[in-house]
PDB file of N, CA and C in Angstrom:
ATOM      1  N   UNK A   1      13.557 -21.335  -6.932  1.00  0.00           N
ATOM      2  CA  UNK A   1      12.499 -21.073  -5.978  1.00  0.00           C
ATOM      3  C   UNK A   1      11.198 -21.773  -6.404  1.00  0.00           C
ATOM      4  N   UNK A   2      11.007 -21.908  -7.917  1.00  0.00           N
ATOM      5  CA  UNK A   2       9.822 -22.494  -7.944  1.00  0.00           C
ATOM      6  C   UNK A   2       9.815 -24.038  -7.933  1.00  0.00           C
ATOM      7  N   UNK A   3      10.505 -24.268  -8.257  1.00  0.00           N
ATOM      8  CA  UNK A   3      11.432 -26.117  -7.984  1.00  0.00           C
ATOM      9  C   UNK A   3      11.339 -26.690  -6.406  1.00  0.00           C
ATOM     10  N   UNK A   4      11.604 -25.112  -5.798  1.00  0.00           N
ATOM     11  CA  UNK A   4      11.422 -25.548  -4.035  1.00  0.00           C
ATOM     12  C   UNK A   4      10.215 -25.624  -3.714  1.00  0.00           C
ATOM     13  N   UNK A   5       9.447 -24.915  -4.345  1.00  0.00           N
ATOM     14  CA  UNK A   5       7.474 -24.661  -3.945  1.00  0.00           C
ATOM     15  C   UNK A   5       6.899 -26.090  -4.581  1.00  0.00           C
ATOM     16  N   UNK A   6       7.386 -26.300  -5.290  1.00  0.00           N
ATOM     17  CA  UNK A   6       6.977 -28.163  -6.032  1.00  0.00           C
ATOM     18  C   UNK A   6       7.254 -29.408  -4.888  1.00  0.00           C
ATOM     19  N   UNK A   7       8.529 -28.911  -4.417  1.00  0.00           N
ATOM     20  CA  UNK A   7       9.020 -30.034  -3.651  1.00  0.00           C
ATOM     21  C   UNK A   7       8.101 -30.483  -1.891  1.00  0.00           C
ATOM     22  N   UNK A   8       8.037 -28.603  -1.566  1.00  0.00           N
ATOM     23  CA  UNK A   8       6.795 -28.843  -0.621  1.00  0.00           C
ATOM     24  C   UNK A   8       5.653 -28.824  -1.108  1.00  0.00           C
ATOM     25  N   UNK A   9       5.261 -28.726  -2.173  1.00  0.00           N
ATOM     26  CA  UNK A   9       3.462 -28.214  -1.903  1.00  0.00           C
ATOM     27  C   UNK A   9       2.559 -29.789  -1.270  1.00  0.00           C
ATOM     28  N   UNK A  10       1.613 -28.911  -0.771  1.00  0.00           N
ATOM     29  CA  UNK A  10       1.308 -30.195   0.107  1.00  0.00           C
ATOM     30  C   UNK A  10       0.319 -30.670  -0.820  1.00  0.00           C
ATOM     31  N   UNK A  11      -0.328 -31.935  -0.086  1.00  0.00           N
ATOM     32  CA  UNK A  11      -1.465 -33.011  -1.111  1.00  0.00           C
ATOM     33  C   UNK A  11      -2.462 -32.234  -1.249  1.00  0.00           C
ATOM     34  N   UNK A  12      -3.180 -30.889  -0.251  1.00  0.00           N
ATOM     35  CA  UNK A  12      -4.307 -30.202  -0.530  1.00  0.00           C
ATOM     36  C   UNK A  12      -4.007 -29.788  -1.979  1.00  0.00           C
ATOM     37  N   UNK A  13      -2.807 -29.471  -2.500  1.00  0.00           N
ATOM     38  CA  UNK A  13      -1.891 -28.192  -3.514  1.00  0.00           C
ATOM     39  C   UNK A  13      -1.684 -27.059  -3.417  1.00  0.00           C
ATOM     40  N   UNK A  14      -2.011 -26.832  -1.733  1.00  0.00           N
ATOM     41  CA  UNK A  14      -1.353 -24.881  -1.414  1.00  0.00           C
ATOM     42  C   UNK A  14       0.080 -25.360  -0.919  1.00  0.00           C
ATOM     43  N   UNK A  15       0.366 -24.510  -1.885  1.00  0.00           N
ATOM     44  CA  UNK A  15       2.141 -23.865  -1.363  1.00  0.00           C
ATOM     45  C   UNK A  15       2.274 -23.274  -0.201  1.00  0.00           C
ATOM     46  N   UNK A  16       3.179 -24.328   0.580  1.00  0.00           N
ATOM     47  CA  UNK A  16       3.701 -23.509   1.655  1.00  0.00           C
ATOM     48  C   UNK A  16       4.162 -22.275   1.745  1.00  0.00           C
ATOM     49  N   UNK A  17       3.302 -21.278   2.827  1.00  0.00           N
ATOM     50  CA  UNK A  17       4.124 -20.049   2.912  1.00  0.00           C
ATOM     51  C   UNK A  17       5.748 -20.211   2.951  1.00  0.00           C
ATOM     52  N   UNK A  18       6.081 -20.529   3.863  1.00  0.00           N
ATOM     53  CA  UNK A  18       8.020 -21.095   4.152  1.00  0.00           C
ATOM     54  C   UNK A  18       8.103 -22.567   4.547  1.00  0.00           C
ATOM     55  N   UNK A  19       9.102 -22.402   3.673  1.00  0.00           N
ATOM     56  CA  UNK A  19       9.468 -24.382   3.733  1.00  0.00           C
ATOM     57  C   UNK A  19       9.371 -24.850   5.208  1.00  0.00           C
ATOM     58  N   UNK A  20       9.602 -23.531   6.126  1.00  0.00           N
ATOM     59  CA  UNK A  20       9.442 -24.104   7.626  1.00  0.00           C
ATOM     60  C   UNK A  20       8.449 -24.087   8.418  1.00  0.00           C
ATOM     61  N   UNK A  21       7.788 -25.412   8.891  1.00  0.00           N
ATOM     62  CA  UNK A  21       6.307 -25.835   9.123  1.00  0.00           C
ATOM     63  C   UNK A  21       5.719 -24.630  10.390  1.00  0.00           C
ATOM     64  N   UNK A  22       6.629 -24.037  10.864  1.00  0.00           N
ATOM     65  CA  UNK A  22       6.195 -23.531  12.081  1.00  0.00           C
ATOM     66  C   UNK A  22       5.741 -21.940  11.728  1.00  0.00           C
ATOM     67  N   UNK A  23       6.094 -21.693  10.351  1.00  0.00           N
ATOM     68  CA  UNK A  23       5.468 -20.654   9.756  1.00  0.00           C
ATOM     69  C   UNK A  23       4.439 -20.257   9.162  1.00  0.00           C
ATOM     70  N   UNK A  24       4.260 -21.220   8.855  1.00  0.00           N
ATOM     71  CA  UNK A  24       3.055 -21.493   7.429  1.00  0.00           C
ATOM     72  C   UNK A  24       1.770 -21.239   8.023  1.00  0.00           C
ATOM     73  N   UNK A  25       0.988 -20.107   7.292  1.00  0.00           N
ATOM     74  CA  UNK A  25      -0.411 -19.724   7.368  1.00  0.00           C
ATOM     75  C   UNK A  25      -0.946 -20.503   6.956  1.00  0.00           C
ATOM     76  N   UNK A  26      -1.832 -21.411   7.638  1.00  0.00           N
ATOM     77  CA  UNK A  26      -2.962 -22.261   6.654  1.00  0.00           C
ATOM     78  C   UNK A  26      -3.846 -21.954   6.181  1.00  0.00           C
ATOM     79  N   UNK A  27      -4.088 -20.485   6.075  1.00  0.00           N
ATOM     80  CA  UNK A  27      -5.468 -20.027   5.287  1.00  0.00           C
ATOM     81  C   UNK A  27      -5.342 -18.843   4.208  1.00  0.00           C
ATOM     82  N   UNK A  28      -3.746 -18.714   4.214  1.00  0.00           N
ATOM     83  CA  UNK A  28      -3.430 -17.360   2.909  1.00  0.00           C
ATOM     84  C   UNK A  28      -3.796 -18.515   1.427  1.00  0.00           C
ATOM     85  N   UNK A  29      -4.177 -17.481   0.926  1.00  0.00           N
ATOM     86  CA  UNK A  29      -4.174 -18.177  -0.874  1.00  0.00           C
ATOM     87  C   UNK A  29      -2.999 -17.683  -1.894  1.00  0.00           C
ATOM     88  N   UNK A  30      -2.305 -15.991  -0.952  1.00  0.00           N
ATOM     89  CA  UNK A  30      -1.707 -15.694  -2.186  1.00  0.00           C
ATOM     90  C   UNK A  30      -0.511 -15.946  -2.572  1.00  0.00           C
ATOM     91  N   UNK A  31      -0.068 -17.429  -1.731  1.00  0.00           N
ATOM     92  CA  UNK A  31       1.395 -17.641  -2.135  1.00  0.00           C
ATOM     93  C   UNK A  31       1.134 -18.428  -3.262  1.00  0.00           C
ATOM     94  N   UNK A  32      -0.052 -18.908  -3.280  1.00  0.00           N
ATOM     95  CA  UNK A  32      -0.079 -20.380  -4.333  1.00  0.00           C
ATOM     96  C   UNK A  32      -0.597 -19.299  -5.555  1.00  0.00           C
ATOM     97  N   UNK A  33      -1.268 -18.040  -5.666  1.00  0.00           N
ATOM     98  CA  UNK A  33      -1.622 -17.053  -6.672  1.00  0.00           C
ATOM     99  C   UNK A  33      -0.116 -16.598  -7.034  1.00  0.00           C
ATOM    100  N   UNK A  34       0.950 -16.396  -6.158  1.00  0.00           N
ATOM    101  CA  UNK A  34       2.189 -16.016  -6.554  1.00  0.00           C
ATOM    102  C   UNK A  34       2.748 -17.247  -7.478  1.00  0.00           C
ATOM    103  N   UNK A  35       2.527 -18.240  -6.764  1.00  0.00           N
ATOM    104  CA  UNK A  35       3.678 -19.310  -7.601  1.00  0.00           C
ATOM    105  C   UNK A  35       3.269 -19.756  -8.688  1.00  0.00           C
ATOM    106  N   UNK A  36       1.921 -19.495  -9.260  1.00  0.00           N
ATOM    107  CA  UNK A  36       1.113 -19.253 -10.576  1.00  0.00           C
ATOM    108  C   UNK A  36       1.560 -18.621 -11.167  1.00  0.00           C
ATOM    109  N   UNK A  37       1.613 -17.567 -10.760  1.00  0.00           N
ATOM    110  CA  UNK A  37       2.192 -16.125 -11.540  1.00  0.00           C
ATOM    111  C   UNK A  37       3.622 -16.249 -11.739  1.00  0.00           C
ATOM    112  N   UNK A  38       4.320 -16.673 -11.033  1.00  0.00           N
ATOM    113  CA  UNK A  38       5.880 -17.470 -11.067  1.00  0.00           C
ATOM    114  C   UNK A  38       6.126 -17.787 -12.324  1.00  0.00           C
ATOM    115  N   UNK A  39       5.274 -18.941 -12.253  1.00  0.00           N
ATOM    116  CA  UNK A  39       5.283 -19.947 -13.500  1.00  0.00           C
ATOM    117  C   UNK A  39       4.789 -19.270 -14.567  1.00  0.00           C
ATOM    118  N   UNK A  40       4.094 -18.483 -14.563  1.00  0.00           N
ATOM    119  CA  UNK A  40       3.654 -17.983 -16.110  1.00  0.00           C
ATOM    120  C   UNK A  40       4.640 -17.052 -16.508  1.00  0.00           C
ATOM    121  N   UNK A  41       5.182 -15.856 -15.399  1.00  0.00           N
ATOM    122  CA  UNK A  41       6.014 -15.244 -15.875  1.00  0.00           C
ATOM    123  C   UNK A  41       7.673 -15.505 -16.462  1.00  0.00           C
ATOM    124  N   UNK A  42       7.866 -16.715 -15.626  1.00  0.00           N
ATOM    125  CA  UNK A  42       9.003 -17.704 -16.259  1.00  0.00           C
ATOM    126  C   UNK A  42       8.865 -18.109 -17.682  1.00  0.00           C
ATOM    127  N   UNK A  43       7.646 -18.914 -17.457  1.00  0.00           N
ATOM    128  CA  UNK A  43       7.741 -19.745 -19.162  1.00  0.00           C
ATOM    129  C   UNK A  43       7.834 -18.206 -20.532  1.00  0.00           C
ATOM    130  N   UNK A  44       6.812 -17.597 -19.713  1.00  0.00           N
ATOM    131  CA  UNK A  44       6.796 -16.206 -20.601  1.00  0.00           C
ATOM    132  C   UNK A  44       8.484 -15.516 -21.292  1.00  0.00           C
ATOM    133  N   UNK A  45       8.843 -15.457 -20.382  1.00  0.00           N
ATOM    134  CA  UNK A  45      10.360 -14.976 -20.122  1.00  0.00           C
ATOM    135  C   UNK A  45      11.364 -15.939 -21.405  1.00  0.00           C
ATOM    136  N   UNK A  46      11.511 -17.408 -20.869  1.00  0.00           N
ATOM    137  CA  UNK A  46      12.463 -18.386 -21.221  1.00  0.00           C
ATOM    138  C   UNK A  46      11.952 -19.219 -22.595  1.00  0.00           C
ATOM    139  N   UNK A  47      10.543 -19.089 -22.243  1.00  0.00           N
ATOM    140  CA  UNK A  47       9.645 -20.039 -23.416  1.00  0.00           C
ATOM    141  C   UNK A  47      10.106 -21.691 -23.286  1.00  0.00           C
ATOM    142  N   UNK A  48      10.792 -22.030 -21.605  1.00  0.00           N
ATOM    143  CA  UNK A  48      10.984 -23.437 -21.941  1.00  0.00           C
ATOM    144  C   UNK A  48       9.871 -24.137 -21.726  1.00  0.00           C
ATOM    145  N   UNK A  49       9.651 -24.929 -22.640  1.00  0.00           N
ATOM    146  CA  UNK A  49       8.364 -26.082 -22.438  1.00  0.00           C
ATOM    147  C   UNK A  49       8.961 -27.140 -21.698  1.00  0.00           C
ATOM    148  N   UNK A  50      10.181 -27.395 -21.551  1.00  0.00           N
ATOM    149  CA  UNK A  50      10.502 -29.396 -20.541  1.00  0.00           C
ATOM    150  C   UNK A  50      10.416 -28.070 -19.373  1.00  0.00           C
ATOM    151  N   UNK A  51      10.382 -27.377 -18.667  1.00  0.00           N
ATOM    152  CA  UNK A  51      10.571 -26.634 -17.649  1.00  0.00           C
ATOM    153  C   UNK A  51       8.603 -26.840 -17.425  1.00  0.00           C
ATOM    154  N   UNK A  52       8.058 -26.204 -18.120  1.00  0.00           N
ATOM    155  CA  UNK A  52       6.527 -25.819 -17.798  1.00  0.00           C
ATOM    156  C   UNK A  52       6.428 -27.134 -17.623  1.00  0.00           C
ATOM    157  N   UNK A  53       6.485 -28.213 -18.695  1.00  0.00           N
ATOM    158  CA  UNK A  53       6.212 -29.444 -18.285  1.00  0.00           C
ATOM    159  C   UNK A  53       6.239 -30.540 -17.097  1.00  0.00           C
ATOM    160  N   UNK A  54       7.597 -30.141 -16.682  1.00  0.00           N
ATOM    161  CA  UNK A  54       8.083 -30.758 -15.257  1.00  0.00           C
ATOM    162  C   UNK A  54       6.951 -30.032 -14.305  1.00  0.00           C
ATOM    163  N   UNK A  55       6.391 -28.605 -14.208  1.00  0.00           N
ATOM    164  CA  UNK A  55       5.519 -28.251 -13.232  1.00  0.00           C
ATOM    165  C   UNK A  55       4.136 -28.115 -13.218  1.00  0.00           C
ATOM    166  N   UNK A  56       4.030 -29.250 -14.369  1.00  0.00           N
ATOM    167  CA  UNK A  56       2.421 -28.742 -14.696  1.00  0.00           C
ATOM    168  C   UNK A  56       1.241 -29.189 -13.550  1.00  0.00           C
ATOM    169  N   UNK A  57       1.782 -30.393 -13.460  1.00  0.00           N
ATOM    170  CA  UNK A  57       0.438 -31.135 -12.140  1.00  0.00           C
ATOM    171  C   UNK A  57       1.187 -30.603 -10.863  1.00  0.00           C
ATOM    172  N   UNK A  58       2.354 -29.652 -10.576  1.00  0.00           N
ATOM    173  CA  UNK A  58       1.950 -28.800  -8.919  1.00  0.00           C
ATOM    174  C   UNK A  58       1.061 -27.210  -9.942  1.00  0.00           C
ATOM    175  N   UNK A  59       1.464 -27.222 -11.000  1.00  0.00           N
ATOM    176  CA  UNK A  59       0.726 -25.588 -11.181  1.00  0.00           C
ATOM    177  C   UNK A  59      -1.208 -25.786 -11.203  1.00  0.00           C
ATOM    178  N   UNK A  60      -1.208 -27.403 -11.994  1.00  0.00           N
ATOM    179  CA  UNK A  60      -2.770 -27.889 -11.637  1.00  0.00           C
ATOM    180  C   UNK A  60      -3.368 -27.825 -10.317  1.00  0.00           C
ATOM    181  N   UNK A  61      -2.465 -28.519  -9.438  1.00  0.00           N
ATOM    182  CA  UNK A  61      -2.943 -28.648  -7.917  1.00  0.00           C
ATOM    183  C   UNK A  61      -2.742 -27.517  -7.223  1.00  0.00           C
ATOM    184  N   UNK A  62      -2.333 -26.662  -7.645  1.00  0.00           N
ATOM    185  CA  UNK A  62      -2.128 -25.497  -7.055  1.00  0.00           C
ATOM    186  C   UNK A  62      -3.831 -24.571  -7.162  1.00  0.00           C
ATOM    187  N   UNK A  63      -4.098 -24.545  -8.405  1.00  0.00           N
ATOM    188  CA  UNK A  63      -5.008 -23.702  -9.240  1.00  0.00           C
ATOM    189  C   UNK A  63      -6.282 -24.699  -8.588  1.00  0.00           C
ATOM    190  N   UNK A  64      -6.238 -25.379  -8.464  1.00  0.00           N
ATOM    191  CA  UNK A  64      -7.182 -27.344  -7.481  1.00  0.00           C
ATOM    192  C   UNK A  64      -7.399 -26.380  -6.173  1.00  0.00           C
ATOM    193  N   UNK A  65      -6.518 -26.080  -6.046  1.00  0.00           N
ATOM    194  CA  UNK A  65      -6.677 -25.501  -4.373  1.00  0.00           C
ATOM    195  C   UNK A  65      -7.211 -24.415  -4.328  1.00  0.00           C
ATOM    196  N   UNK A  66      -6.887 -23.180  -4.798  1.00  0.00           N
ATOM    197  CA  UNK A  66      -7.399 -21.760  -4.907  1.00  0.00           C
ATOM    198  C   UNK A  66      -9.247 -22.439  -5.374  1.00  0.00           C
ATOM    199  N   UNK A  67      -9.221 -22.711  -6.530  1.00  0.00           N
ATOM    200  CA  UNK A  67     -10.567 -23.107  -6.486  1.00  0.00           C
ATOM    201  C   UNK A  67     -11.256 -23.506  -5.870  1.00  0.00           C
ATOM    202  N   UNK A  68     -10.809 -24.618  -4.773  1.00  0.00           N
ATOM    203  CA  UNK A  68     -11.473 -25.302  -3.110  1.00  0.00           C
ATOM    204  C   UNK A  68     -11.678 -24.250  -2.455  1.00  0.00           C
ATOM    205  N   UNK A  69     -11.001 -23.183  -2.403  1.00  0.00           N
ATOM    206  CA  UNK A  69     -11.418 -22.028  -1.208  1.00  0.00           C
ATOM    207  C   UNK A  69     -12.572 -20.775  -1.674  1.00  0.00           C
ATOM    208  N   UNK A  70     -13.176 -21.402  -2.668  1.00  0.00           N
ATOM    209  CA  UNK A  70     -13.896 -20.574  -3.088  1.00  0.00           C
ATOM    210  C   UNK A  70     -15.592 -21.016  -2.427  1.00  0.00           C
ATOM    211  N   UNK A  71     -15.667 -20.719  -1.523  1.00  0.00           N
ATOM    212  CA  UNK A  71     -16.956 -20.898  -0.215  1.00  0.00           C
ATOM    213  C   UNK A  71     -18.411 -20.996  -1.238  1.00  0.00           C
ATOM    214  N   UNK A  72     -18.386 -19.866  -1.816  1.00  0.00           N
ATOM    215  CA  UNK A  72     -19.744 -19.305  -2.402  1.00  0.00           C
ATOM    216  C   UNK A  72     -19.901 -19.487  -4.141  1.00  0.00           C
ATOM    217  N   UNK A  73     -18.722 -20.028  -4.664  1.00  0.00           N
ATOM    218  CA  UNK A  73     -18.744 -20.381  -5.841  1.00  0.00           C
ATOM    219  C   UNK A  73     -18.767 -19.211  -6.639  1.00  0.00           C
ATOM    220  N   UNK A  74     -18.433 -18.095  -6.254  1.00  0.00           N
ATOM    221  CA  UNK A  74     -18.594 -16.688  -7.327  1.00  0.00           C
ATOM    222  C   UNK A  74     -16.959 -16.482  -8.024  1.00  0.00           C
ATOM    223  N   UNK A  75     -15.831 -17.614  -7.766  1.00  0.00           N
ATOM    224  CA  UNK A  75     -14.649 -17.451  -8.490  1.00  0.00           C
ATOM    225  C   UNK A  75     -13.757 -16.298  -7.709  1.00  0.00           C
ATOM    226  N   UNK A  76     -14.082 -15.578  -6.230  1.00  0.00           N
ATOM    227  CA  UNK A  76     -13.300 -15.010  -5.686  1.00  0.00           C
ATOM    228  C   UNK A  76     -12.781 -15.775  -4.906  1.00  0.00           C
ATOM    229  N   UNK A  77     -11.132 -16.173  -4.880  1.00  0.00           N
ATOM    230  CA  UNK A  77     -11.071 -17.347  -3.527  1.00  0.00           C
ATOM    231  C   UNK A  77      -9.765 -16.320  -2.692  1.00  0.00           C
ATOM    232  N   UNK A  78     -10.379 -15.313  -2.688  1.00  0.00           N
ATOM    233  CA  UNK A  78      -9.641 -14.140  -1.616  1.00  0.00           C
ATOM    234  C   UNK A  78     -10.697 -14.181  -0.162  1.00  0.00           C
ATOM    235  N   UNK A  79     -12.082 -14.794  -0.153  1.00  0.00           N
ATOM    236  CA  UNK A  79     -12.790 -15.211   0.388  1.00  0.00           C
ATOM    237  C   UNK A  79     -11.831 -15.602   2.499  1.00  0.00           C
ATOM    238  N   UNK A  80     -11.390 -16.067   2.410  1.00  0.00           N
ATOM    239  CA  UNK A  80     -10.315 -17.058   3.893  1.00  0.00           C
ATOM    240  C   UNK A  80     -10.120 -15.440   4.069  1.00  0.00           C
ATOM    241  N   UNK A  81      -8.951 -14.707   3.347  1.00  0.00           N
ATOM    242  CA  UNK A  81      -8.240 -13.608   3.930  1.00  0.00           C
ATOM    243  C   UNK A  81      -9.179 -12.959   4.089  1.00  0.00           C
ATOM    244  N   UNK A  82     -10.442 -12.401   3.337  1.00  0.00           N
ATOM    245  CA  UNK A  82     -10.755 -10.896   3.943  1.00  0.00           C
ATOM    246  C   UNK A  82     -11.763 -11.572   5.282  1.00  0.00           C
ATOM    247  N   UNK A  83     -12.421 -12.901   5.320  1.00  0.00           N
ATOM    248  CA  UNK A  83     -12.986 -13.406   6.702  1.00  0.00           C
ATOM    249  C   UNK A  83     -12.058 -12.898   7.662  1.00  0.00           C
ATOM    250  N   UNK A  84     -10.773 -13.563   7.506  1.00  0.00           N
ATOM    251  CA  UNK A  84      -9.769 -13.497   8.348  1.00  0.00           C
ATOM    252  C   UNK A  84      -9.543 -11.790   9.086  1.00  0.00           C
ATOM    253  N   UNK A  85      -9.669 -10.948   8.142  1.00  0.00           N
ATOM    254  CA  UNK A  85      -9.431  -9.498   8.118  1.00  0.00           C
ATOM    255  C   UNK A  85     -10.679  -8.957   8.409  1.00  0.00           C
ATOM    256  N   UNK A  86     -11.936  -9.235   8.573  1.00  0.00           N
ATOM    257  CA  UNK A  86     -13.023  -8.534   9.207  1.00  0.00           C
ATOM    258  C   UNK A  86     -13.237  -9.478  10.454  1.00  0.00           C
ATOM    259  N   UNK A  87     -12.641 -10.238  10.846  1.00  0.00           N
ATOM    260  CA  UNK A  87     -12.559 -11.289  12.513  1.00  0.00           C
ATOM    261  C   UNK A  87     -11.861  -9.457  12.893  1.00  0.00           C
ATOM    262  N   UNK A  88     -10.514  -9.273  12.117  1.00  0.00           N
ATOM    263  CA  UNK A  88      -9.389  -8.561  13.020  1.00  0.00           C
ATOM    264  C   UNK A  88     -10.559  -7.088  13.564  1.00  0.00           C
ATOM    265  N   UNK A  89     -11.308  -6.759  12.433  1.00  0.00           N
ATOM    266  CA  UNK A  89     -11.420  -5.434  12.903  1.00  0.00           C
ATOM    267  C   UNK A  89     -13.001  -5.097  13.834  1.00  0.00           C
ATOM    268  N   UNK A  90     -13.582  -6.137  13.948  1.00  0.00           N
ATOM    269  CA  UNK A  90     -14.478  -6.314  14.695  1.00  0.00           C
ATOM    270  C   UNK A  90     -14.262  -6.675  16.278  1.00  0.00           C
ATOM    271  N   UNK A  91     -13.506  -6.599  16.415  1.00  0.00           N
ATOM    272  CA  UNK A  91     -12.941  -6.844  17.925  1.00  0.00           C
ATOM    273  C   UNK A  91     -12.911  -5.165  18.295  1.00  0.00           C
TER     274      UNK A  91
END
């Protein structure tokens, strides 16, 4: 699964929600916070280094991206979703 999140992640470096284009939220952050956490809890687990190695520049561009969505520069880049979630409840 994390081999598949490498193969799509796009040039921004957010991981596609689902490999299938007609799904994909363009403004969640926490799949690419999951596939971080993926990766750490793997290497943690197995301790392989040619494994971490093979994913290091999508786990960079990944961590590239979460950081881009950070609007106000205070290091929260949950910022998109809760906009997204006070649009919903203001209606």
């Amino acid at each position: 699964m994390i081999r598949e999140s490498c193969q799509n992640q796009m040039s921004s470096g957010k991981i596609p929600t689902c490999i299938m284009p007609f799904v994909d939220r363009i403004d969640d952050v926490d799949i690419n916070e999951y596939f971080n956490l993926r990766i750490a809890r793997y290497y943690r687990w197995t301790h392989d280094k040619t494994f971490l190695i093979e994913v290091w520049g999508n786990l960079v561009r990944s961590i590239e991206y979460l950081l881009s969505t950070d609007s106000d520069n205070d290091k929260v880049v949950i910022r998109l979703f809760l906009g997204r979630l006070e649009r919903c409840f203001r209606r």
